[in-house]
PDB file of N, CA and C in Angstrom:
ATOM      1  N   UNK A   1       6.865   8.713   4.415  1.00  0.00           N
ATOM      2  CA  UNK A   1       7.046   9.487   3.214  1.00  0.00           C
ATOM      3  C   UNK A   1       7.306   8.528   2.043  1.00  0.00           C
ATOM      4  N   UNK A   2       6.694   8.973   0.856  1.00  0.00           N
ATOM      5  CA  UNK A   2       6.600   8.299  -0.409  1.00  0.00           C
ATOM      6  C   UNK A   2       7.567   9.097  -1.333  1.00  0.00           C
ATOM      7  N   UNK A   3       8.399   8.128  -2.017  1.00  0.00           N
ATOM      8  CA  UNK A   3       9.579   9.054  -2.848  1.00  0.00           C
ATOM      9  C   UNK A   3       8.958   8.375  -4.177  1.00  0.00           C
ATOM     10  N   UNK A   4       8.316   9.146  -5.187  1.00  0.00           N
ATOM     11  CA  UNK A   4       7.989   8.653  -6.181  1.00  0.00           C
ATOM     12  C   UNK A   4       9.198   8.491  -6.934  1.00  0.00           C
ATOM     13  N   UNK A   5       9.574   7.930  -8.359  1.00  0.00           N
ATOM     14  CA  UNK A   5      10.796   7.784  -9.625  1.00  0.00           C
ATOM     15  C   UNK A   5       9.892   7.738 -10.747  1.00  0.00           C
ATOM     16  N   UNK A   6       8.982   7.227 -10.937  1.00  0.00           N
ATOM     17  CA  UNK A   6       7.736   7.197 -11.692  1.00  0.00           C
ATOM     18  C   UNK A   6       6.779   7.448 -12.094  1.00  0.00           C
ATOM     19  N   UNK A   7       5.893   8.706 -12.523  1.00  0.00           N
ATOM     20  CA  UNK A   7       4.810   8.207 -13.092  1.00  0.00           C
ATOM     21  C   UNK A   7       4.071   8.921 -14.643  1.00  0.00           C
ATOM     22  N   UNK A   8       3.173   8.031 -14.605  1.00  0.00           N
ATOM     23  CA  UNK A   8       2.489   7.879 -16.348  1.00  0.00           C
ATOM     24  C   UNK A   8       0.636   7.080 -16.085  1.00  0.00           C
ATOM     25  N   UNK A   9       0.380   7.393 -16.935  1.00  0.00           N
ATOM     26  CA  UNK A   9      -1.085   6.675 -17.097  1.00  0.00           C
ATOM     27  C   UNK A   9      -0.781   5.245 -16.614  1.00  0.00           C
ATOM     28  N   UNK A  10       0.225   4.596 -17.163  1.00  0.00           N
ATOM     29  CA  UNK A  10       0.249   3.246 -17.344  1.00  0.00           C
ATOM     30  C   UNK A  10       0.681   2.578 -15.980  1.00  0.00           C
ATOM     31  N   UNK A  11       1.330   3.588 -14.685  1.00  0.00           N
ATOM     32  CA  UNK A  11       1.708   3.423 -13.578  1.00  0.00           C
ATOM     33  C   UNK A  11       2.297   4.021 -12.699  1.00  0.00           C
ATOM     34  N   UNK A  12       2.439   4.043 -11.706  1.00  0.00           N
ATOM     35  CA  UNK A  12       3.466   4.657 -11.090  1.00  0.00           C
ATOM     36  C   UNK A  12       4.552   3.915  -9.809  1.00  0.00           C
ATOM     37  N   UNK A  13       5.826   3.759 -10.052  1.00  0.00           N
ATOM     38  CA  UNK A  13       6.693   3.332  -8.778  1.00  0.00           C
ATOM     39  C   UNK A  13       7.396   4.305  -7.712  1.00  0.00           C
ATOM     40  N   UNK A  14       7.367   3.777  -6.909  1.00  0.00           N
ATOM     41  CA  UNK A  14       8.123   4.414  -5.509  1.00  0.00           C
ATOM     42  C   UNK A  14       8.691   3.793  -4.589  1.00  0.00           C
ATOM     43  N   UNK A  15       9.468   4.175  -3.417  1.00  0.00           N
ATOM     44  CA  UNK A  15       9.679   3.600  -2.199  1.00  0.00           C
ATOM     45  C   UNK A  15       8.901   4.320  -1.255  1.00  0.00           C
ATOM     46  N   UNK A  16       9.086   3.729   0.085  1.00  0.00           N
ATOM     47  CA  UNK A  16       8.831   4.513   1.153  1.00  0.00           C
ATOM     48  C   UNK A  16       9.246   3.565   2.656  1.00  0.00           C
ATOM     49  N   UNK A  17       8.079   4.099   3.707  1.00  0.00           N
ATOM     50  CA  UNK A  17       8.507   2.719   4.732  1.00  0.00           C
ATOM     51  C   UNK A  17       6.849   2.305   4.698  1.00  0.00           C
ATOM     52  N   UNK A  18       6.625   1.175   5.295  1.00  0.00           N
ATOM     53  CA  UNK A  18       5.605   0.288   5.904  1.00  0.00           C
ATOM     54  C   UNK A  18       5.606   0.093   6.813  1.00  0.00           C
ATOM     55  N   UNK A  19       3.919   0.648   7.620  1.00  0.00           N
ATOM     56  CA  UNK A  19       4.300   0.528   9.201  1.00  0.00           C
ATOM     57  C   UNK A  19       2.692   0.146   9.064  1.00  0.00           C
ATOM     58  N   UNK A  20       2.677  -1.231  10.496  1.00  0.00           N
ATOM     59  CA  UNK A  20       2.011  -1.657  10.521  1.00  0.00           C
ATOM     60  C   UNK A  20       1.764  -2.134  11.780  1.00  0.00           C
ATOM     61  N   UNK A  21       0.661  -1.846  12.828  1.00  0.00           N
ATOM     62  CA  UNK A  21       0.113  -2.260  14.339  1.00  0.00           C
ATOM     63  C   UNK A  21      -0.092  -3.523  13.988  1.00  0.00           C
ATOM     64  N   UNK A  22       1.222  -4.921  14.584  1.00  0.00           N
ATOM     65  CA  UNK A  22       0.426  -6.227  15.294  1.00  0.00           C
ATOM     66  C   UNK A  22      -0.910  -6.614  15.946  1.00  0.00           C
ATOM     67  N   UNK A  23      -1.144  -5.537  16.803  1.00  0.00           N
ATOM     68  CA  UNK A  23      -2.133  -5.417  16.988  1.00  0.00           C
ATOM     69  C   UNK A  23      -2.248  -7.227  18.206  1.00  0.00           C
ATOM     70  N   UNK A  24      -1.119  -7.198  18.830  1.00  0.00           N
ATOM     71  CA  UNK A  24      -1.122  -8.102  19.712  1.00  0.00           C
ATOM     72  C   UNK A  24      -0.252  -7.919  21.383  1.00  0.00           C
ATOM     73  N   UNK A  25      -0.947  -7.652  22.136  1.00  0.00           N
ATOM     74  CA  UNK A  25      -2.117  -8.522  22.832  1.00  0.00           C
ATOM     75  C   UNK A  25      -3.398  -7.967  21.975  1.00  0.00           C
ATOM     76  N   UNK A  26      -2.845  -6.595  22.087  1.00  0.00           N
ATOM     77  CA  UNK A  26      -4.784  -6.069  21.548  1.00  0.00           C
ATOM     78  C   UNK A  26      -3.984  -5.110  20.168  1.00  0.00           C
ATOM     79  N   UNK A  27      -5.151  -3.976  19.806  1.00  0.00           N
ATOM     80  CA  UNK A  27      -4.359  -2.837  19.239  1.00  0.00           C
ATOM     81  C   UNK A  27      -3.928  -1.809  19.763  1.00  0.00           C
ATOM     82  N   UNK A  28      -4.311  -1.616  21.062  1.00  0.00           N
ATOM     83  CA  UNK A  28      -4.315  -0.323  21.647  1.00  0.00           C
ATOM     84  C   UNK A  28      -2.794  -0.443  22.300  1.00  0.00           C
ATOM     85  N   UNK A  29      -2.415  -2.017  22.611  1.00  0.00           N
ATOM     86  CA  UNK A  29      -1.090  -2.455  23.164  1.00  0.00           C
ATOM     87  C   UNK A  29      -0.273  -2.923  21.895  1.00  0.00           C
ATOM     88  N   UNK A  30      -0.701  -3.091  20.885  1.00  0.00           N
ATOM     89  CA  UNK A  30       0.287  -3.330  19.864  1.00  0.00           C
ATOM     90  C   UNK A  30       1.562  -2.775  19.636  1.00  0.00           C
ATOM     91  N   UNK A  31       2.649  -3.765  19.184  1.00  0.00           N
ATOM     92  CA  UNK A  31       4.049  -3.080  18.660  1.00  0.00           C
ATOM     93  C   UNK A  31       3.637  -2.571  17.492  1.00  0.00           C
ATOM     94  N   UNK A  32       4.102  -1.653  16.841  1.00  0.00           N
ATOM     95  CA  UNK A  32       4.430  -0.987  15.286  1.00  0.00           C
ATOM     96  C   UNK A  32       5.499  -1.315  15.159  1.00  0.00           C
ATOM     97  N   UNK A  33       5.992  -1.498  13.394  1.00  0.00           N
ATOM     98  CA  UNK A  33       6.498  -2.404  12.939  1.00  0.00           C
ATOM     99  C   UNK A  33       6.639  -1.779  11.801  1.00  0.00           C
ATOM    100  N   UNK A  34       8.163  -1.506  11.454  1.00  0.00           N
ATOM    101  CA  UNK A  34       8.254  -0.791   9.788  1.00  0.00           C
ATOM    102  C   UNK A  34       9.205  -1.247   9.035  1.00  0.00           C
ATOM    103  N   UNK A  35       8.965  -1.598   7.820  1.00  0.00           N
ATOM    104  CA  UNK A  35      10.208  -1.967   7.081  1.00  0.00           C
ATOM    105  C   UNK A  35      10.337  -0.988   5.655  1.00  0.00           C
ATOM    106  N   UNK A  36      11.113  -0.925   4.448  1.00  0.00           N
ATOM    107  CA  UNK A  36      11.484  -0.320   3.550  1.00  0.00           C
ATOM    108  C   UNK A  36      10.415  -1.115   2.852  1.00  0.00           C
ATOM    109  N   UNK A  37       9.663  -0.235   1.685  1.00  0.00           N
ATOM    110  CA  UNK A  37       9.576  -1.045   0.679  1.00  0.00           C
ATOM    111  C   UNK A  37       9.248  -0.266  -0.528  1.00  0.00           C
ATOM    112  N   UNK A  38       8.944  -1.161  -1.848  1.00  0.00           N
ATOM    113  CA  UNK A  38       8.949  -0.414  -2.699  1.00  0.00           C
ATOM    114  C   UNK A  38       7.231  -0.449  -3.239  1.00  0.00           C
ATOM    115  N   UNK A  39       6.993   0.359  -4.009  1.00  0.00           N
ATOM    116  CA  UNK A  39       5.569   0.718  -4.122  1.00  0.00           C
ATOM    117  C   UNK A  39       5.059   0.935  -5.592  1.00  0.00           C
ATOM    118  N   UNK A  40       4.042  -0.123  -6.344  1.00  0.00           N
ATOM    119  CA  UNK A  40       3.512   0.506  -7.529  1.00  0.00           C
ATOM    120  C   UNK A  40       2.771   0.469  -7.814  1.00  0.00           C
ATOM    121  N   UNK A  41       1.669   1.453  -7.991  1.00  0.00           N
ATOM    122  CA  UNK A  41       0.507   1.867  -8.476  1.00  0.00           C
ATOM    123  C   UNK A  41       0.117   1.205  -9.798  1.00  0.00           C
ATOM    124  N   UNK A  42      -1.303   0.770 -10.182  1.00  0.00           N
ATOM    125  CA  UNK A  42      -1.201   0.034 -11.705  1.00  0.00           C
ATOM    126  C   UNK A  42      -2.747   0.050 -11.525  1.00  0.00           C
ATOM    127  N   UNK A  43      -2.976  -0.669 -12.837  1.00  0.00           N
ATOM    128  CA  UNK A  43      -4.542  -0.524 -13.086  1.00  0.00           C
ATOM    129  C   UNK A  43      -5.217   0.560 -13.417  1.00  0.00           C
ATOM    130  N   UNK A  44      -5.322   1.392 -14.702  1.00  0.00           N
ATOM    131  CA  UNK A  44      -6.015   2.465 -14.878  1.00  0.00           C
ATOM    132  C   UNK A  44      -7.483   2.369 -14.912  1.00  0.00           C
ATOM    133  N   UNK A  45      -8.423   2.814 -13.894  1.00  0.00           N
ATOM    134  CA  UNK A  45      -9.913   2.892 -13.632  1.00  0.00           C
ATOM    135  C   UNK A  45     -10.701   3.745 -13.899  1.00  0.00           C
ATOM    136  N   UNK A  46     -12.048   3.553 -14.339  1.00  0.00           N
ATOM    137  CA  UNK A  46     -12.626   4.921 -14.409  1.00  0.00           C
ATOM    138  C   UNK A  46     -13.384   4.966 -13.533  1.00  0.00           C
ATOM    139  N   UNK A  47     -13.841   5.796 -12.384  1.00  0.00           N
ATOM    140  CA  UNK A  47     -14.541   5.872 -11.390  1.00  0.00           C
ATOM    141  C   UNK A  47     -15.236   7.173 -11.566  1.00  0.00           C
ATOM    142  N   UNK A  48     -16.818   7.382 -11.650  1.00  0.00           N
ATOM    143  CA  UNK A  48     -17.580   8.745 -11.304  1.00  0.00           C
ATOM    144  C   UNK A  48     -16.619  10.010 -11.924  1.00  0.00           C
ATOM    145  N   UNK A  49     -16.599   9.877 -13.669  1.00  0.00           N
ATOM    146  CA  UNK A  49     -16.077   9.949 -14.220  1.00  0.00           C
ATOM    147  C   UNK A  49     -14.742  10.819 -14.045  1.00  0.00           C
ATOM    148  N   UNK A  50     -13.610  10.061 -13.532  1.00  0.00           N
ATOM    149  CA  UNK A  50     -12.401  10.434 -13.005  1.00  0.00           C
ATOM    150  C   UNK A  50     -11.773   8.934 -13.702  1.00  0.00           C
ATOM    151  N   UNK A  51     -10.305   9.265 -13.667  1.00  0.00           N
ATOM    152  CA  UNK A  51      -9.536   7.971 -13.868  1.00  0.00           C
ATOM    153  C   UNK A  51      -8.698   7.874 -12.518  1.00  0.00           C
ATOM    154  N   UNK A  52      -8.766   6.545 -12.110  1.00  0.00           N
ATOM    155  CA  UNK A  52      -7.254   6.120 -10.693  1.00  0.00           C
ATOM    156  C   UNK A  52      -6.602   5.163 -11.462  1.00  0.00           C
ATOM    157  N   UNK A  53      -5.515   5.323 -10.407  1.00  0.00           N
ATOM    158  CA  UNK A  53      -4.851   3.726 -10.640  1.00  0.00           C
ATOM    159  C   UNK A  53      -5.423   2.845  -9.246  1.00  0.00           C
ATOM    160  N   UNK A  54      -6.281   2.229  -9.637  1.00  0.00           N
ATOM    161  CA  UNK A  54      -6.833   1.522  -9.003  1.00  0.00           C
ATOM    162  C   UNK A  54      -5.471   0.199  -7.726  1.00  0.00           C
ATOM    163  N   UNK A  55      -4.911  -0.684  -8.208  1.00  0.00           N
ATOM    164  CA  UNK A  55      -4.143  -1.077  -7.481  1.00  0.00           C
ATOM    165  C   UNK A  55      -2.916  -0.790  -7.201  1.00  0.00           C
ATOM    166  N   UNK A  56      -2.695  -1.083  -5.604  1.00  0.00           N
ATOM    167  CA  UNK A  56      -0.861  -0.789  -5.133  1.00  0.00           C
ATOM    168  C   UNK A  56      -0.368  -1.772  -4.544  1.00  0.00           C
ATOM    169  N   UNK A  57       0.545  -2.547  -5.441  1.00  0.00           N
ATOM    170  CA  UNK A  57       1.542  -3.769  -5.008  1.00  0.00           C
ATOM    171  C   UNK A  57       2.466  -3.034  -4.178  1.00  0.00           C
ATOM    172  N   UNK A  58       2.667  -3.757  -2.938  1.00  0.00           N
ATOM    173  CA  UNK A  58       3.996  -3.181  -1.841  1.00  0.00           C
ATOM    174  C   UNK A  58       4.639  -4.837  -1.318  1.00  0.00           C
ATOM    175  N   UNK A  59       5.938  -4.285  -1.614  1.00  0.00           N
ATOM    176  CA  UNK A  59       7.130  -5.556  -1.707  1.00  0.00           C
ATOM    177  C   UNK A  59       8.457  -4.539  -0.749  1.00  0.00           C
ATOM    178  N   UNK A  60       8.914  -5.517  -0.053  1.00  0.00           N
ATOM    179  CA  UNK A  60       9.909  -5.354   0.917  1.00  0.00           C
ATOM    180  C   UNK A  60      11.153  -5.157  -0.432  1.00  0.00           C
ATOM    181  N   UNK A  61      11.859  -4.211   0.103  1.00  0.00           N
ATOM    182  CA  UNK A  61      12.977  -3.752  -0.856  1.00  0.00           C
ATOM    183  C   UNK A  61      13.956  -4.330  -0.901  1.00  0.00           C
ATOM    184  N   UNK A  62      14.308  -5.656  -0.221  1.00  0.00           N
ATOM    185  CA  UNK A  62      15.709  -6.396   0.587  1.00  0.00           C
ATOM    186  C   UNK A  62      14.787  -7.698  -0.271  1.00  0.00           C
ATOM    187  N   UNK A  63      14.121  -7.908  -0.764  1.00  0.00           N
ATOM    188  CA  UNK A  63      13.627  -8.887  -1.468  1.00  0.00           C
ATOM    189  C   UNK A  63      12.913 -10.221  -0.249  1.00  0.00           C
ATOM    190  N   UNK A  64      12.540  -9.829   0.459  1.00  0.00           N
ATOM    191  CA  UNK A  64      12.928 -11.304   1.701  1.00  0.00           C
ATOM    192  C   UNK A  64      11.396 -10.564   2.058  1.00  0.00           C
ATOM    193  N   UNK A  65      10.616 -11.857   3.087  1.00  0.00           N
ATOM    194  CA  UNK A  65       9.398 -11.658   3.758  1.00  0.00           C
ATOM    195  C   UNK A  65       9.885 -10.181   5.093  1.00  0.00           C
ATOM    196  N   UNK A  66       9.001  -9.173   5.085  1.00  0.00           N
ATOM    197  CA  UNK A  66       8.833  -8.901   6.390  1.00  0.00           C
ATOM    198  C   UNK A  66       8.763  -9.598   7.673  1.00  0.00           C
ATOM    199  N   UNK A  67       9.892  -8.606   8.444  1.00  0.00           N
ATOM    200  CA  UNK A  67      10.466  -9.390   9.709  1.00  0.00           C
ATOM    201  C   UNK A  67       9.814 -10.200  10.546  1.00  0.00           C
ATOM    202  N   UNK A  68       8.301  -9.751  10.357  1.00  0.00           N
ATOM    203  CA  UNK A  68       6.980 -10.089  11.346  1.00  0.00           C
ATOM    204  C   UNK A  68       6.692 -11.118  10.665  1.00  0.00           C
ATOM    205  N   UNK A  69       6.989 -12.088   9.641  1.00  0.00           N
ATOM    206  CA  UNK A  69       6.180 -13.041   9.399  1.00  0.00           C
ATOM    207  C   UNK A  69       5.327 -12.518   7.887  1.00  0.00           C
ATOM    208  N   UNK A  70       5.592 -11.638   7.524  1.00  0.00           N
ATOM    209  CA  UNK A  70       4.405 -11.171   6.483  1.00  0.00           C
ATOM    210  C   UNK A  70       5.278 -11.529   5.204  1.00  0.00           C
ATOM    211  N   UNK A  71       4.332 -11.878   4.051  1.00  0.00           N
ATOM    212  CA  UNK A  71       4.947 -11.925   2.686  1.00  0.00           C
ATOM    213  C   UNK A  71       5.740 -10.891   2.132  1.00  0.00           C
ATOM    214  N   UNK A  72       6.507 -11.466   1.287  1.00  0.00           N
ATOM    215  CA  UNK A  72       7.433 -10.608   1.122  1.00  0.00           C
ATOM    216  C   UNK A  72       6.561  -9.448  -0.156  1.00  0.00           C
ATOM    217  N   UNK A  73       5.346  -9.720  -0.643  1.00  0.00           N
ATOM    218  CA  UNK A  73       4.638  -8.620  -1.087  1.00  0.00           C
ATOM    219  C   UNK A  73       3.625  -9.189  -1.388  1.00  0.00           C
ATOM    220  N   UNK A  74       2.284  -7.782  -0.655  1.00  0.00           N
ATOM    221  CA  UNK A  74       0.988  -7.851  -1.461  1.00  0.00           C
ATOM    222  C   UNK A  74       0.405  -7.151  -2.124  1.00  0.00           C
ATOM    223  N   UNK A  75      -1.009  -7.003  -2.069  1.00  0.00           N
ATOM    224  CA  UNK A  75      -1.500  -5.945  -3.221  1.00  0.00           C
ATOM    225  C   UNK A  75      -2.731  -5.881  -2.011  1.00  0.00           C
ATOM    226  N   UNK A  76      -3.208  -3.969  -2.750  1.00  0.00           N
ATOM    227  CA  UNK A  76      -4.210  -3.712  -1.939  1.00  0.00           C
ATOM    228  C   UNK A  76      -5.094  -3.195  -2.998  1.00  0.00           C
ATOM    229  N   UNK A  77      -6.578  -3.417  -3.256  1.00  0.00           N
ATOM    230  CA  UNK A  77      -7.503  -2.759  -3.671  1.00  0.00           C
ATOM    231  C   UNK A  77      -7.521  -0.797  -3.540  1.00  0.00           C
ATOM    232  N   UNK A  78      -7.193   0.101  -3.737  1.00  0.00           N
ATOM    233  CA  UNK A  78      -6.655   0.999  -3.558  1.00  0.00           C
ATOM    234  C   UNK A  78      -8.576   1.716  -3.628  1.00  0.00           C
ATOM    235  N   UNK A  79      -9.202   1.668  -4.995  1.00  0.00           N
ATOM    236  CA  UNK A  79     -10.478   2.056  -5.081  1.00  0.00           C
ATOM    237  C   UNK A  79     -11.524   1.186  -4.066  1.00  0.00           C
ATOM    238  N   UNK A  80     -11.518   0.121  -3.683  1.00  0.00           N
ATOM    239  CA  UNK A  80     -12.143   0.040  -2.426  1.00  0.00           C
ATOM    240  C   UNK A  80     -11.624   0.811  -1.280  1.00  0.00           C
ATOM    241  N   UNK A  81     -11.052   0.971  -0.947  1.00  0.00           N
ATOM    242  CA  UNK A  81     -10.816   1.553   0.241  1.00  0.00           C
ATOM    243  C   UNK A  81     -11.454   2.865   0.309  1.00  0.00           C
ATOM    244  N   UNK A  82     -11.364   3.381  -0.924  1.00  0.00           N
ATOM    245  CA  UNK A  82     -11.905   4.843  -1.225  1.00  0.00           C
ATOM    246  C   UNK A  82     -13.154   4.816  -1.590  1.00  0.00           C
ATOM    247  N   UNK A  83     -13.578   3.808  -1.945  1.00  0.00           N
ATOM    248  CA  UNK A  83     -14.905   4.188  -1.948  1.00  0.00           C
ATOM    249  C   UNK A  83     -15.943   3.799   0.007  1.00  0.00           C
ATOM    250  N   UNK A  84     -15.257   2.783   0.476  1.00  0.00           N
ATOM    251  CA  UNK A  84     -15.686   2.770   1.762  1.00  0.00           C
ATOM    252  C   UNK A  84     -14.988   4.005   2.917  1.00  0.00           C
ATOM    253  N   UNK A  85     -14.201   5.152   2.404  1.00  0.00           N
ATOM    254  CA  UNK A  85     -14.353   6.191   3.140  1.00  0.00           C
ATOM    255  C   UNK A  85     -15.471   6.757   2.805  1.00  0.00           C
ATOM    256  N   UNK A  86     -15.669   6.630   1.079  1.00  0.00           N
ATOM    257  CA  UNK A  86     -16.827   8.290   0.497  1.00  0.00           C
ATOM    258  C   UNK A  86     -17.692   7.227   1.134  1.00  0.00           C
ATOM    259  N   UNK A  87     -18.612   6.367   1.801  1.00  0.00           N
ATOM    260  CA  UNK A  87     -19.627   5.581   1.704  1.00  0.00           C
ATOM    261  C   UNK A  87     -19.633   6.457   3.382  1.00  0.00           C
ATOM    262  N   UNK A  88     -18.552   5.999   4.403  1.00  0.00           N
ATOM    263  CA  UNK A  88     -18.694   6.453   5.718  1.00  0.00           C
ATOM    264  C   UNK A  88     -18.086   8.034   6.175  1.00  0.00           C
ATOM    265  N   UNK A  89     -18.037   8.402   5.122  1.00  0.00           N
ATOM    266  CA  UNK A  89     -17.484   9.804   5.061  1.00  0.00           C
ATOM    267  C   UNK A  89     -18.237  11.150   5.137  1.00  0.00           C
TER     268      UNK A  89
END
């Protein structure tokens, strides 16, 4: 669950948790793995004439790398992803 505090054209912030399959030995045997973090939407896009916020920075809320080894924050292309569902969708 996503607890928004934020939003506007110019962005939006939130928390929530992050859960994520190691995906080691395999994925099907993978641990899941969740930590707190915080969440913000940015980048106003125009897509097939609609507007998104195209990117979402996610950063661990304790300020420190995820327990697994992962940075303590990245960013995800938010409109790719969506457009490679509508592509296999």
């Amino acid at each position: 669950m996503i607890q928004w505090s934020s939003w506007s054209q110019d962005g939006v912030a939130g928390t929530g948790i992050y859960s994520e399959n190691l995906c080691e030995p395999s994925c099907a045997d993978g641990k899941r793995v969740t930590a707190p973090v915080k969440l913000t939407l940015s980048n106003l896009t125009g897509y097939k004439g609609k507007f998104y916020l195209k990117t979402i920075d996610i950063s661990t809320q304790n300020g420190k790398d995820f327990p697994w080894d992962k940075p303590v924050n990245f960013q995800w292309d938010v409109m790719e992803f969506a457009e490679m569902m509508e592509l296999n969708g």
